[in-house]
C-alpha atoms as a PDB file:
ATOM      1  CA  UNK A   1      24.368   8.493  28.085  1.00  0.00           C
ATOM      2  CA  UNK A   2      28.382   8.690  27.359  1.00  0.00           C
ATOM      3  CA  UNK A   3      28.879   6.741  30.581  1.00  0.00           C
ATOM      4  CA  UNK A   4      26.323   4.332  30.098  1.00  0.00           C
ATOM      5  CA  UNK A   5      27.885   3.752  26.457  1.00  0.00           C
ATOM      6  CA  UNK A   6      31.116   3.413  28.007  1.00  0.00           C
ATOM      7  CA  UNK A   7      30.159   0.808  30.959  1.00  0.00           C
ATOM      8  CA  UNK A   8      29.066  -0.749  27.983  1.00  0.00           C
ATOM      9  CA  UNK A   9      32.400  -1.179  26.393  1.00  0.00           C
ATOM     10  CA  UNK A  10      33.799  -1.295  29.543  1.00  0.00           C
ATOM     11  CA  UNK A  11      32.151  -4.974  29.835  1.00  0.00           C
ATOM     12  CA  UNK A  12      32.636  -6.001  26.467  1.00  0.00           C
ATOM     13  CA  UNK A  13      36.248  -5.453  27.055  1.00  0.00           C
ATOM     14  CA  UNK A  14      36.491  -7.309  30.288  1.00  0.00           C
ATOM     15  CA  UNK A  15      34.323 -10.683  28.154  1.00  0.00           C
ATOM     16  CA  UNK A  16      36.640 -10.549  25.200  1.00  0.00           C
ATOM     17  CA  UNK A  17      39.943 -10.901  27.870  1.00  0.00           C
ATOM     18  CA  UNK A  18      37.926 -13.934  29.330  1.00  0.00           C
ATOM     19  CA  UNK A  19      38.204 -15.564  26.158  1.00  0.00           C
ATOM     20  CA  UNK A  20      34.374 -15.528  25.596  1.00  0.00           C
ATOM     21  CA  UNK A  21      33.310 -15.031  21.888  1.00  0.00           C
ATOM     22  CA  UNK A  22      30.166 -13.744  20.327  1.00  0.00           C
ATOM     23  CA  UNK A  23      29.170 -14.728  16.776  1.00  0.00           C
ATOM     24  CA  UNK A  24      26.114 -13.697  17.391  1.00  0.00           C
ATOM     25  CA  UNK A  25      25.318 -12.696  13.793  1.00  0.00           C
ATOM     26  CA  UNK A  26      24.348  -9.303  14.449  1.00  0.00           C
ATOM     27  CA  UNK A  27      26.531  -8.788  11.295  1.00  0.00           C
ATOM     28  CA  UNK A  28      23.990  -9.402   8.443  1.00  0.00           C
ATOM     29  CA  UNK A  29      23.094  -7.756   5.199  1.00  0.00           C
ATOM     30  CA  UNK A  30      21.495  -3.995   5.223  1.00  0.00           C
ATOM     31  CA  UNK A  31      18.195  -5.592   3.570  1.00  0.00           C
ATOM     32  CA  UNK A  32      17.849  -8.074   6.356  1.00  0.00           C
ATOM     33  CA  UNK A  33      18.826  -5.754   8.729  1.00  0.00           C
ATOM     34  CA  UNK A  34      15.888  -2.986   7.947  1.00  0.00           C
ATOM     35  CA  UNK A  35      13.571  -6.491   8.484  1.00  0.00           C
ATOM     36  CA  UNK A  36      14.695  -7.016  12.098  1.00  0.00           C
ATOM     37  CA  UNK A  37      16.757  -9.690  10.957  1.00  0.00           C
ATOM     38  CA  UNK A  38      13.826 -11.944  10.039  1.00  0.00           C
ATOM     39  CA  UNK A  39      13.282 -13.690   6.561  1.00  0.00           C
ATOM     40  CA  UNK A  40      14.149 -17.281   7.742  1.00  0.00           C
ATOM     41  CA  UNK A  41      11.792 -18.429   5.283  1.00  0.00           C
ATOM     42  CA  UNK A  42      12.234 -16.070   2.564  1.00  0.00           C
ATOM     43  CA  UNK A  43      14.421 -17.025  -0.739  1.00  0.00           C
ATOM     44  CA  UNK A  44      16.902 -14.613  -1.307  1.00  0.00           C
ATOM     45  CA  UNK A  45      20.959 -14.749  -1.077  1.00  0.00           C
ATOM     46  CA  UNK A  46      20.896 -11.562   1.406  1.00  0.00           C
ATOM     47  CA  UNK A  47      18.965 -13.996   3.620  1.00  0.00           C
ATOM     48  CA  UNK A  48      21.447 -17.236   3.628  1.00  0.00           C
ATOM     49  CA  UNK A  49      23.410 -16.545   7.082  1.00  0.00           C
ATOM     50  CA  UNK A  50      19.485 -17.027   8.401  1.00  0.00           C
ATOM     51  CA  UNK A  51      18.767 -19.901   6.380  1.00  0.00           C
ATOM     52  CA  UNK A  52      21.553 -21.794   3.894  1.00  0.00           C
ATOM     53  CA  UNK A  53      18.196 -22.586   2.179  1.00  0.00           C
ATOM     54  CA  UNK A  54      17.542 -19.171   1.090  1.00  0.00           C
ATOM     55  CA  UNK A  55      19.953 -19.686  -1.631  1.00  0.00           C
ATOM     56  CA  UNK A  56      18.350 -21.747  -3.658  1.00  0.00           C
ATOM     57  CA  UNK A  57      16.249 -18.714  -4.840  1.00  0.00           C
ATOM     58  CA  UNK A  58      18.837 -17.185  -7.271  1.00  0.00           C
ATOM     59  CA  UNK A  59      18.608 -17.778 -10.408  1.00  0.00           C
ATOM     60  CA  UNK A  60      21.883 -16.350 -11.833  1.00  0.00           C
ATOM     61  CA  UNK A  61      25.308 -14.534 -10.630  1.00  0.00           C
ATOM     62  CA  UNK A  62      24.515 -12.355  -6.842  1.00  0.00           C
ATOM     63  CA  UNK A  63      27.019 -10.317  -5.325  1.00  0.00           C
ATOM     64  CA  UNK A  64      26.296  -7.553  -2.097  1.00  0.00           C
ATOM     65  CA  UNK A  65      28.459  -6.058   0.605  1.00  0.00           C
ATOM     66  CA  UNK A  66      27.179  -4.159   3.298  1.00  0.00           C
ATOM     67  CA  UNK A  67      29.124  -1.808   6.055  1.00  0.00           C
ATOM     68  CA  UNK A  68      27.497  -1.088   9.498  1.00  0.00           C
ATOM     69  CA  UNK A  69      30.082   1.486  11.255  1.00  0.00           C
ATOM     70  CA  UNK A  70      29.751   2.193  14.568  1.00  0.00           C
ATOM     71  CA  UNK A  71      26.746   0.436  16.196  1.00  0.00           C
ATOM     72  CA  UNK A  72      25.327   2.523  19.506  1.00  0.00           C
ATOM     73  CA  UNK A  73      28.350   4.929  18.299  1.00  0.00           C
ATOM     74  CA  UNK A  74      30.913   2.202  19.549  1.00  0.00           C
ATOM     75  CA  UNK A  75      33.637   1.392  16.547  1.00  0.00           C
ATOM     76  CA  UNK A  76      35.086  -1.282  18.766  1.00  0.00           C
ATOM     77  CA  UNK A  77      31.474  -2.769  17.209  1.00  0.00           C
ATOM     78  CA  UNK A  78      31.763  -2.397  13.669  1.00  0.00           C
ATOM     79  CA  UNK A  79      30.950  -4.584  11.326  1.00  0.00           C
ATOM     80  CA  UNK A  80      31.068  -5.453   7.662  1.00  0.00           C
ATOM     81  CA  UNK A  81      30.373  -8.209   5.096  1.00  0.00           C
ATOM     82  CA  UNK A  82      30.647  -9.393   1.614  1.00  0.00           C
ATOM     83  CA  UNK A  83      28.810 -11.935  -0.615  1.00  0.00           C
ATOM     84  CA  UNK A  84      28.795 -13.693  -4.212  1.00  0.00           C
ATOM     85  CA  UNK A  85      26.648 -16.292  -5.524  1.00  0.00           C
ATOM     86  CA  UNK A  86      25.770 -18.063  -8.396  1.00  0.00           C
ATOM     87  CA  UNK A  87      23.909 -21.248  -9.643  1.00  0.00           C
ATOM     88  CA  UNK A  88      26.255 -23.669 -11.401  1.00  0.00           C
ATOM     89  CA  UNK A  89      24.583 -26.544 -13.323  1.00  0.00           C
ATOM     90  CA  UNK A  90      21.174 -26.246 -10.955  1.00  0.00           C
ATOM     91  CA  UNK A  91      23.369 -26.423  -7.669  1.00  0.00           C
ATOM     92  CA  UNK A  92      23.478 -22.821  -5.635  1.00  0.00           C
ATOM     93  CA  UNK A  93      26.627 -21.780  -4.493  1.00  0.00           C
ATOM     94  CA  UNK A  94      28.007 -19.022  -2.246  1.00  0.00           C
ATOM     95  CA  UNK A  95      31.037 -17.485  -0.795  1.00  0.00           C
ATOM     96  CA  UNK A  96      30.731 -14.946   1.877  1.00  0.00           C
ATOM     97  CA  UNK A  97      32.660 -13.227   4.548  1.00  0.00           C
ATOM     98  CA  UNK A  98      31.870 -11.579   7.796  1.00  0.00           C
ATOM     99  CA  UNK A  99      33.790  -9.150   9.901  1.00  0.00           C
ATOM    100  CA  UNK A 100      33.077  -8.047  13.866  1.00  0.00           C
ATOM    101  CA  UNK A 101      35.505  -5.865  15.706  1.00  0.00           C
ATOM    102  CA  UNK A 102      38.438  -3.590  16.341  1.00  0.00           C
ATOM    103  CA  UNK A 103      42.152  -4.394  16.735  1.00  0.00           C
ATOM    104  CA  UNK A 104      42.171  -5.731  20.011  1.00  0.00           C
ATOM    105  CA  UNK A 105      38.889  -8.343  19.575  1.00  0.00           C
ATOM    106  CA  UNK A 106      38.132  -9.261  16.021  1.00  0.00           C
ATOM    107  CA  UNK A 107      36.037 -12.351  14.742  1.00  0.00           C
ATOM    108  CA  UNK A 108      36.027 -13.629  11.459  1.00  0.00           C
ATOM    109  CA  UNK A 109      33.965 -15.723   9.797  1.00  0.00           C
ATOM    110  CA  UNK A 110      34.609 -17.079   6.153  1.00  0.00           C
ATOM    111  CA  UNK A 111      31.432 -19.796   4.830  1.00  0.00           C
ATOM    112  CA  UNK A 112      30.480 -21.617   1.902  1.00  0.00           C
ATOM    113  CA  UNK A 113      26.906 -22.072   1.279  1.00  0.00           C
ATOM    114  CA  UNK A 114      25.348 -25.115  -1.367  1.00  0.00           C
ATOM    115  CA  UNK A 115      21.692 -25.024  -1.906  1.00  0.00           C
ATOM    116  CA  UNK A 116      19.384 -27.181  -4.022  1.00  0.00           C
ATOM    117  CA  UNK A 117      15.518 -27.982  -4.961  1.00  0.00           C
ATOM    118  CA  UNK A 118      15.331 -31.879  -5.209  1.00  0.00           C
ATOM    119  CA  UNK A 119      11.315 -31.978  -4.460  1.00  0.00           C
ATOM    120  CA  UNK A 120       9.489 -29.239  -6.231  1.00  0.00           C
ATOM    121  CA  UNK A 121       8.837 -26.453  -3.702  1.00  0.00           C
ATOM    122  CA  UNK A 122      11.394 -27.524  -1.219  1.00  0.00           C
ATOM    123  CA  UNK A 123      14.845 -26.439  -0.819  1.00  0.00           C
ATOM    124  CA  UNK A 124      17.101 -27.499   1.387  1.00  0.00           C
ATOM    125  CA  UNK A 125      20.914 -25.987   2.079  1.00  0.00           C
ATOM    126  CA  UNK A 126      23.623 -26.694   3.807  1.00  0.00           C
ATOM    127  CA  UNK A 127      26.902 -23.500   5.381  1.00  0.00           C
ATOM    128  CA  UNK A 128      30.279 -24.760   6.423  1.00  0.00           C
ATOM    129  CA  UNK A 129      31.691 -21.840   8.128  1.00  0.00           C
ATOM    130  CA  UNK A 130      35.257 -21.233   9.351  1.00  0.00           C
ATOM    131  CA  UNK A 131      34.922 -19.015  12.419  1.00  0.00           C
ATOM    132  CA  UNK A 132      38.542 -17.106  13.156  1.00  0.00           C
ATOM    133  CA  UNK A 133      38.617 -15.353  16.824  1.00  0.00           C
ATOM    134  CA  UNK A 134      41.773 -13.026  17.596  1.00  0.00           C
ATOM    135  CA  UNK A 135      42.227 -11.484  20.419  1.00  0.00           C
ATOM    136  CA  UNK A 136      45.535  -9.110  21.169  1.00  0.00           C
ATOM    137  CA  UNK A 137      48.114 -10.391  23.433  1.00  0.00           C
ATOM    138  CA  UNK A 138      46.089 -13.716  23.889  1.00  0.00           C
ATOM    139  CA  UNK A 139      46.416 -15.678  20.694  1.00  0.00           C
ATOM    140  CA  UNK A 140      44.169 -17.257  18.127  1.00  0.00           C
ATOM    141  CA  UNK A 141      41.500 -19.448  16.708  1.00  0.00           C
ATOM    142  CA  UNK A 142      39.588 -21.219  14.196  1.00  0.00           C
ATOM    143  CA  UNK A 143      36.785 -23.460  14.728  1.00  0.00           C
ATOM    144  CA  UNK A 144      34.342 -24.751  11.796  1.00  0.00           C
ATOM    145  CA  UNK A 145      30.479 -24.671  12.317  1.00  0.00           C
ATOM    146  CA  UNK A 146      27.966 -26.321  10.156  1.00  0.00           C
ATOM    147  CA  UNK A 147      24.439 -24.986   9.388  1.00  0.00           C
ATOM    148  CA  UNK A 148      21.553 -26.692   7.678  1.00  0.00           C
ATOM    149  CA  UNK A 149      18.421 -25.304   6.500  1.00  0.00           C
ATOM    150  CA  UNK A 150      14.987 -26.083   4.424  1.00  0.00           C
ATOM    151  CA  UNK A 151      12.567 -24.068   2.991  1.00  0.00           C
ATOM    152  CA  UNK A 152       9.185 -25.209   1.453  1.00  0.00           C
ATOM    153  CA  UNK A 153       6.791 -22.966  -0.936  1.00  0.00           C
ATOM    154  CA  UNK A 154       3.364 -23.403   0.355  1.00  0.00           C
ATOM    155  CA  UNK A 155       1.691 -21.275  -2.304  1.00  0.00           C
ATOM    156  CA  UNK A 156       3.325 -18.498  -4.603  1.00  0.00           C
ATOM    157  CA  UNK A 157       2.102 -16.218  -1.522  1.00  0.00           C
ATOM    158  CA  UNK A 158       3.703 -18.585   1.363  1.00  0.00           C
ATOM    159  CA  UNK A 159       6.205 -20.612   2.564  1.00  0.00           C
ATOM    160  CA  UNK A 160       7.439 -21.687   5.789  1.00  0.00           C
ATOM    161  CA  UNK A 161      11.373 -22.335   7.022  1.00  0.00           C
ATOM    162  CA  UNK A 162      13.619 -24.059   9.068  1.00  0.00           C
ATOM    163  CA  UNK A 163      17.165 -23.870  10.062  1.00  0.00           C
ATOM    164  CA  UNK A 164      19.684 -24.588  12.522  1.00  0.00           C
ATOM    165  CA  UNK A 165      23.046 -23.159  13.212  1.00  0.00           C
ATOM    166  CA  UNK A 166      26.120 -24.611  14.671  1.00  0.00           C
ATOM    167  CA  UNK A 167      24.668 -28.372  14.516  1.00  0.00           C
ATOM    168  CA  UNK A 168      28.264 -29.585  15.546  1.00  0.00           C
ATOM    169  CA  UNK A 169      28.387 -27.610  18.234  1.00  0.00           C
ATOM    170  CA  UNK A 170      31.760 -25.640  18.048  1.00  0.00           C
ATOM    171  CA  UNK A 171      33.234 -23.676  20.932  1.00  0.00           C
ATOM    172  CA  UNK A 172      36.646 -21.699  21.562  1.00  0.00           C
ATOM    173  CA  UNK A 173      36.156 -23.256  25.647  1.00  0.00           C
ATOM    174  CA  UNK A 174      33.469 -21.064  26.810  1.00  0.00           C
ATOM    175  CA  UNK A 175      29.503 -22.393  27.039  1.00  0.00           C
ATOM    176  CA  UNK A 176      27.893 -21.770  24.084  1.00  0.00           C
ATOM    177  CA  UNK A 177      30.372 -19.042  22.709  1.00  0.00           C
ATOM    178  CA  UNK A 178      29.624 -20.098  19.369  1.00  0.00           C
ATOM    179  CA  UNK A 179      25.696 -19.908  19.274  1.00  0.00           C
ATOM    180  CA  UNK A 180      23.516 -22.738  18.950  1.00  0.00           C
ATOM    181  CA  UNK A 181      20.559 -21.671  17.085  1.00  0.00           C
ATOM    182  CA  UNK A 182      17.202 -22.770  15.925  1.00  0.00           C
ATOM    183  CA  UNK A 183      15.561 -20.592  13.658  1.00  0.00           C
ATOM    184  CA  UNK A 184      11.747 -20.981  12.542  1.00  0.00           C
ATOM    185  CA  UNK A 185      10.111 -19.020  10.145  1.00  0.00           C
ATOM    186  CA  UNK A 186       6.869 -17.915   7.889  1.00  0.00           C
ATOM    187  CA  UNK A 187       6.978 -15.493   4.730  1.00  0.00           C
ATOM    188  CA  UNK A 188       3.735 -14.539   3.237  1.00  0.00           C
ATOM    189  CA  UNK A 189       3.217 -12.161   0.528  1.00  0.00           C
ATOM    190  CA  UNK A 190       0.459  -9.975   1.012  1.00  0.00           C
ATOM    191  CA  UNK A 191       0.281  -8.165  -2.115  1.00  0.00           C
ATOM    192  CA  UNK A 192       2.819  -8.541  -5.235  1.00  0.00           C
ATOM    193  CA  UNK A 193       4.719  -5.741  -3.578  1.00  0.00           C
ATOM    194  CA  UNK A 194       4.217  -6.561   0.096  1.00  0.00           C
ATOM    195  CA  UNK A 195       5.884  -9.047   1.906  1.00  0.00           C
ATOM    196  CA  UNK A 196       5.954  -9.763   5.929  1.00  0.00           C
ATOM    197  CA  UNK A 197       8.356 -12.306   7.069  1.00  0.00           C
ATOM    198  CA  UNK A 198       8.260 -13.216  11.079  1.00  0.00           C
ATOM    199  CA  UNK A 199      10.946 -15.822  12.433  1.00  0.00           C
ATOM    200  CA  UNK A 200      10.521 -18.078  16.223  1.00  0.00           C
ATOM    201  CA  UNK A 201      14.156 -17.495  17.558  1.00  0.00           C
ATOM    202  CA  UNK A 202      15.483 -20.016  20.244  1.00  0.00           C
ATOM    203  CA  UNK A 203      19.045 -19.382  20.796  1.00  0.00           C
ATOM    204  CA  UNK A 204      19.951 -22.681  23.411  1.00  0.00           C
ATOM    205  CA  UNK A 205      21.120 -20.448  26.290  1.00  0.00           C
ATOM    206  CA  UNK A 206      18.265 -18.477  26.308  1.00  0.00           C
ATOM    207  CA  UNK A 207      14.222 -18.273  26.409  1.00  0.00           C
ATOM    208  CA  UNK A 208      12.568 -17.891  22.646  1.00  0.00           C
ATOM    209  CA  UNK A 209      11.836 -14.532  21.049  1.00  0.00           C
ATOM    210  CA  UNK A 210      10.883 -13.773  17.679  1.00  0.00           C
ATOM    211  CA  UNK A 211      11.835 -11.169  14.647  1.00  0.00           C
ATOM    212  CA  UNK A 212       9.416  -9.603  12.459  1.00  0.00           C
ATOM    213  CA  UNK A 213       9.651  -7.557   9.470  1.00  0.00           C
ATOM    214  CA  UNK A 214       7.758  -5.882   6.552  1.00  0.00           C
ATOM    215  CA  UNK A 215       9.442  -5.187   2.957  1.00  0.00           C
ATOM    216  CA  UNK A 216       7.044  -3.207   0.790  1.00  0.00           C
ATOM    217  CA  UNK A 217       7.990  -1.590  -2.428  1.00  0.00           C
ATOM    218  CA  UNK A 218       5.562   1.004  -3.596  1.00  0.00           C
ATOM    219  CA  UNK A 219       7.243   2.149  -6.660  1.00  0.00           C
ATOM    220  CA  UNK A 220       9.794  -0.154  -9.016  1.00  0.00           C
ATOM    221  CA  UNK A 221      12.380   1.900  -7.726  1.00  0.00           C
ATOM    222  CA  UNK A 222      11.811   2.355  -4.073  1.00  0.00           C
ATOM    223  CA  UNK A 223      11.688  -0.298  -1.311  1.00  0.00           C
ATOM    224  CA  UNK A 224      10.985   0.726   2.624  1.00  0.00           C
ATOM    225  CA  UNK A 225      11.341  -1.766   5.236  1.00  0.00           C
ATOM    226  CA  UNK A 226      10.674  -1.984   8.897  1.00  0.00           C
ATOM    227  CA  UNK A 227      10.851  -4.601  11.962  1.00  0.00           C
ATOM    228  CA  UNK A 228      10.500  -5.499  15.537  1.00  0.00           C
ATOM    229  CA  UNK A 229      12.454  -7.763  17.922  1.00  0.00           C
ATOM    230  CA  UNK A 230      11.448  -9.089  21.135  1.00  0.00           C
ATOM    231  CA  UNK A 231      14.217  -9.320  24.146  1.00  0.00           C
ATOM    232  CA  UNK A 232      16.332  -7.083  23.644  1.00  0.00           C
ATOM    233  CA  UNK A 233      13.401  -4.929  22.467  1.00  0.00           C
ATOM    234  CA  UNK A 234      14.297  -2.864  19.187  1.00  0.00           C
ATOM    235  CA  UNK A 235      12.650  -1.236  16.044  1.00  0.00           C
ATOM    236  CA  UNK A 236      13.997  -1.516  12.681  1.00  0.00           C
ATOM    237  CA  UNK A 237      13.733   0.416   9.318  1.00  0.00           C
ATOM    238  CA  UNK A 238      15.118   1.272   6.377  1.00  0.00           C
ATOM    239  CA  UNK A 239      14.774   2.163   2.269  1.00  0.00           C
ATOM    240  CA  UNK A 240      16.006   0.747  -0.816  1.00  0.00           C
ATOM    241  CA  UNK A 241      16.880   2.619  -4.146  1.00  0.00           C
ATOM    242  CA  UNK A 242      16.903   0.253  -7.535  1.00  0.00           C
ATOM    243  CA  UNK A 243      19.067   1.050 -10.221  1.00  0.00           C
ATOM    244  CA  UNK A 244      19.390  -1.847 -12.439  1.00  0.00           C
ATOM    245  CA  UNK A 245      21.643  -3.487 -12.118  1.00  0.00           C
ATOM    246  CA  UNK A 246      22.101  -2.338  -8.482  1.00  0.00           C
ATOM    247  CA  UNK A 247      20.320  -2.101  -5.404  1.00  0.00           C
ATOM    248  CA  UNK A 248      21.137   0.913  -2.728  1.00  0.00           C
ATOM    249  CA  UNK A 249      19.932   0.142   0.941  1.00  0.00           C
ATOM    250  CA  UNK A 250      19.855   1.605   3.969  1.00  0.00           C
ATOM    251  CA  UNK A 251      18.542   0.597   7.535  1.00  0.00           C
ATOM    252  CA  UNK A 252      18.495   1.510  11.155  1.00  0.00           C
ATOM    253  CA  UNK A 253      17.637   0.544  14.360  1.00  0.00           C
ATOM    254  CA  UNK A 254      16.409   2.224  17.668  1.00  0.00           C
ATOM    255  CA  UNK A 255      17.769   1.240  21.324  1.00  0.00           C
ATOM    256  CA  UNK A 256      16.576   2.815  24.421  1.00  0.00           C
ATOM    257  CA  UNK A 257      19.828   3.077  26.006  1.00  0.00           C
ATOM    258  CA  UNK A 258      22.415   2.827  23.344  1.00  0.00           C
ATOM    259  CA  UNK A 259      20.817   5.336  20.545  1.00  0.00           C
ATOM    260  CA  UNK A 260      21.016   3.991  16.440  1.00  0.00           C
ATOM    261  CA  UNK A 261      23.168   1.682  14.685  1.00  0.00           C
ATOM    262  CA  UNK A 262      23.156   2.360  11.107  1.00  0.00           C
ATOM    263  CA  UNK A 263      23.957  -0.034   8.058  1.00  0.00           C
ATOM    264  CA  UNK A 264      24.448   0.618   4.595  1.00  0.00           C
ATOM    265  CA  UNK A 265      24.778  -1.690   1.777  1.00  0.00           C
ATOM    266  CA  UNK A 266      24.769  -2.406  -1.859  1.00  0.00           C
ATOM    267  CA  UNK A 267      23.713  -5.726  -4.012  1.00  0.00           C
ATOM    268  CA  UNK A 268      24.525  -6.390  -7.625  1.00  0.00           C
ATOM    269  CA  UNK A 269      22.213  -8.491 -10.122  1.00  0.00           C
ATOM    270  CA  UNK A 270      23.538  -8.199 -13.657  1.00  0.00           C
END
C-alpha cells in the first residue's frame, strides 16, 4: 500500500513539472463532501462551487470553512476553503476561496458568486473565478473562469438544476487543464427531514458519470449523510452536529487503493 501511495505521488509530481493543472474541484465544502459531491440542484451556499445558482437560497449573512488534510494520507493533497455570503437588497452575493496543494504545486482559486430569482421558482447565478497556479522553480499564473448556473423549484419537494463551469474556456497551455464541466442535477425531498440529491456529470475530456447523495437529519441536532460516485468508484459519509448558530460536520470517503480522505468543516448562520 505505501508504494502504491507513493507511485501515486510519484506521478502527480512528474504532471505538475509538465505544467498540467487540475482544478478539479475535489476541494468542496465538508457538507457536500459527505453527499458525494452532488446537490447541483439543491439551494444552499455550501453548494455554489456546483451550481452559482445555489446561492440564491440564503436568506441572510452565511459564512463556512472547511479543512480536508491529507487525502489518501498524501499532504502534498491537502486542501482547504472558506466562504461568506449574504443577500444585499434581494441580490445574493458571495466571496469564497479555495486552496489545493503543498509548496512545490499549489492552486488557488479566489470567486465571486451573484445569484438572483427574477421568475418565481427559478434562480439563476453567475461565478467569476480567478484561478492562481504556482509551481516552484517554474513560475506563475492566473487565468479567470466563468460559471453559470439555474435552478428551478418544481414543487416544495423538487427541483431540478443546471450548470456549467469554465464557459470561456480557460487554460494555463495544457488540454483541458482547467475543466470544462456540465453539471445536471435533481433534488427531491422525501420527507421534511430527508433529502436525496443525484447530479449527471460530463466533464468534456471524459465519458459521463454521476454523484449521488442522501442528507437525512433524524433529530434537530444531528444530520448523517452518505453518497456514491461512479468512475472513479467511491463511497461517501459523514454527520453533522447543530448548535445554533453553528453547524459541526464531518465526512469521509472510501478508496480501494488509496484508503480515506477525511474533511472537517464548520458553517455559521447567525
Amino acid at each position: 500500500m505505501r508504494q502504491y501511495k507513493l507511485f501515486i505521488l510519484f506521478i502527480q509530481v512528474a504532471f505538475t513539472s509538465s505544467l498540467v493543472a487540475g482544478f478539479e474541484r475535489t476541494a468542496q465544502p465538508t457538507a457536500l463532501f459527505a453527499r458525494a459531491f452532488s446537490g447541483a440542484a439543491f439551494a444552499s451556499e455550501s453548494n455554489v462551487w456546483l451550481n452559482p445558482a445555489a446561492l440564491f437560497g440564503i436568506a441572510s449573512f452565511r459564512s463556512s470553512l472547511f479543512y480536508s488534510p491529507s487525502p489518501f494520507q498524501l499532504p502534498q493533497l491537502t486542501n482547504y476553503g472558506l466562504l461568506i455570503a449574504d443577500d444585499i437588497e434581494g441580490v445574493k452575493v458571495a466571496l469564497s476561496l479555495r486552496s489545493f496543494g503543498f509548496s512545490l504545486y499549489r492552486e488557488t482559486s479566489g470567486s465571486l458568486t451573484a445569484a438572483l430569482t427574477e421568475i418565481e421558482n427559478f434562480g439563476v447565478g453567475l461565478t467569476l473565478s480567478l484561478n492562481h497556479l504556482a509551481i516552484q522553480n517554474y513560475g506563475n499564473a492566473t487565468k479567470v473562469g466563468i460559471d453559470i448556473g439555474s435552478i428551478y423549484t418544481v414543487t416544495s419537494e423538487l427541483a431540478i438544476g443546471l450548470s456549467l463551469t469554465n464557459i470561456n474556456g480557460a487554460t494555463f497551455g495544457g488540454d483541458d487543464d482547467i475543466p470544462r464541466v456540465l453539471l445536471a442535477g435533481l433534488s427531491y425531498r422525501v420527507l421534511e427531514n430527508a433529502l436525496f440529491t443525484i447530479d449527471l456529470v460530463k466533464d468534456v475530456r471524459y465519458d459521463a458519470t454521476f454523484r449521488a447523495g442522501i442528507e437525512f437529519s433524524p433529530h434537530e441536532i444531528f444530520i448523517v449523510r452518505s453518497g456514491v460516485q461512479g468512475e472513479p468508484s467511491r463511497l461517501f459519509g459523514g454527520i453533522g452536529l447543530r448548535i445554533t448558530p453553528f453547524v459541526i460536520d464531518y465526512g469521509t470517503a472510501t478508496h480501494d487503493d488509496l484508503g480515506l480522505t477525511h474533511s472537517i468543516g464548520i458553517s455559521f448562520a447567525p
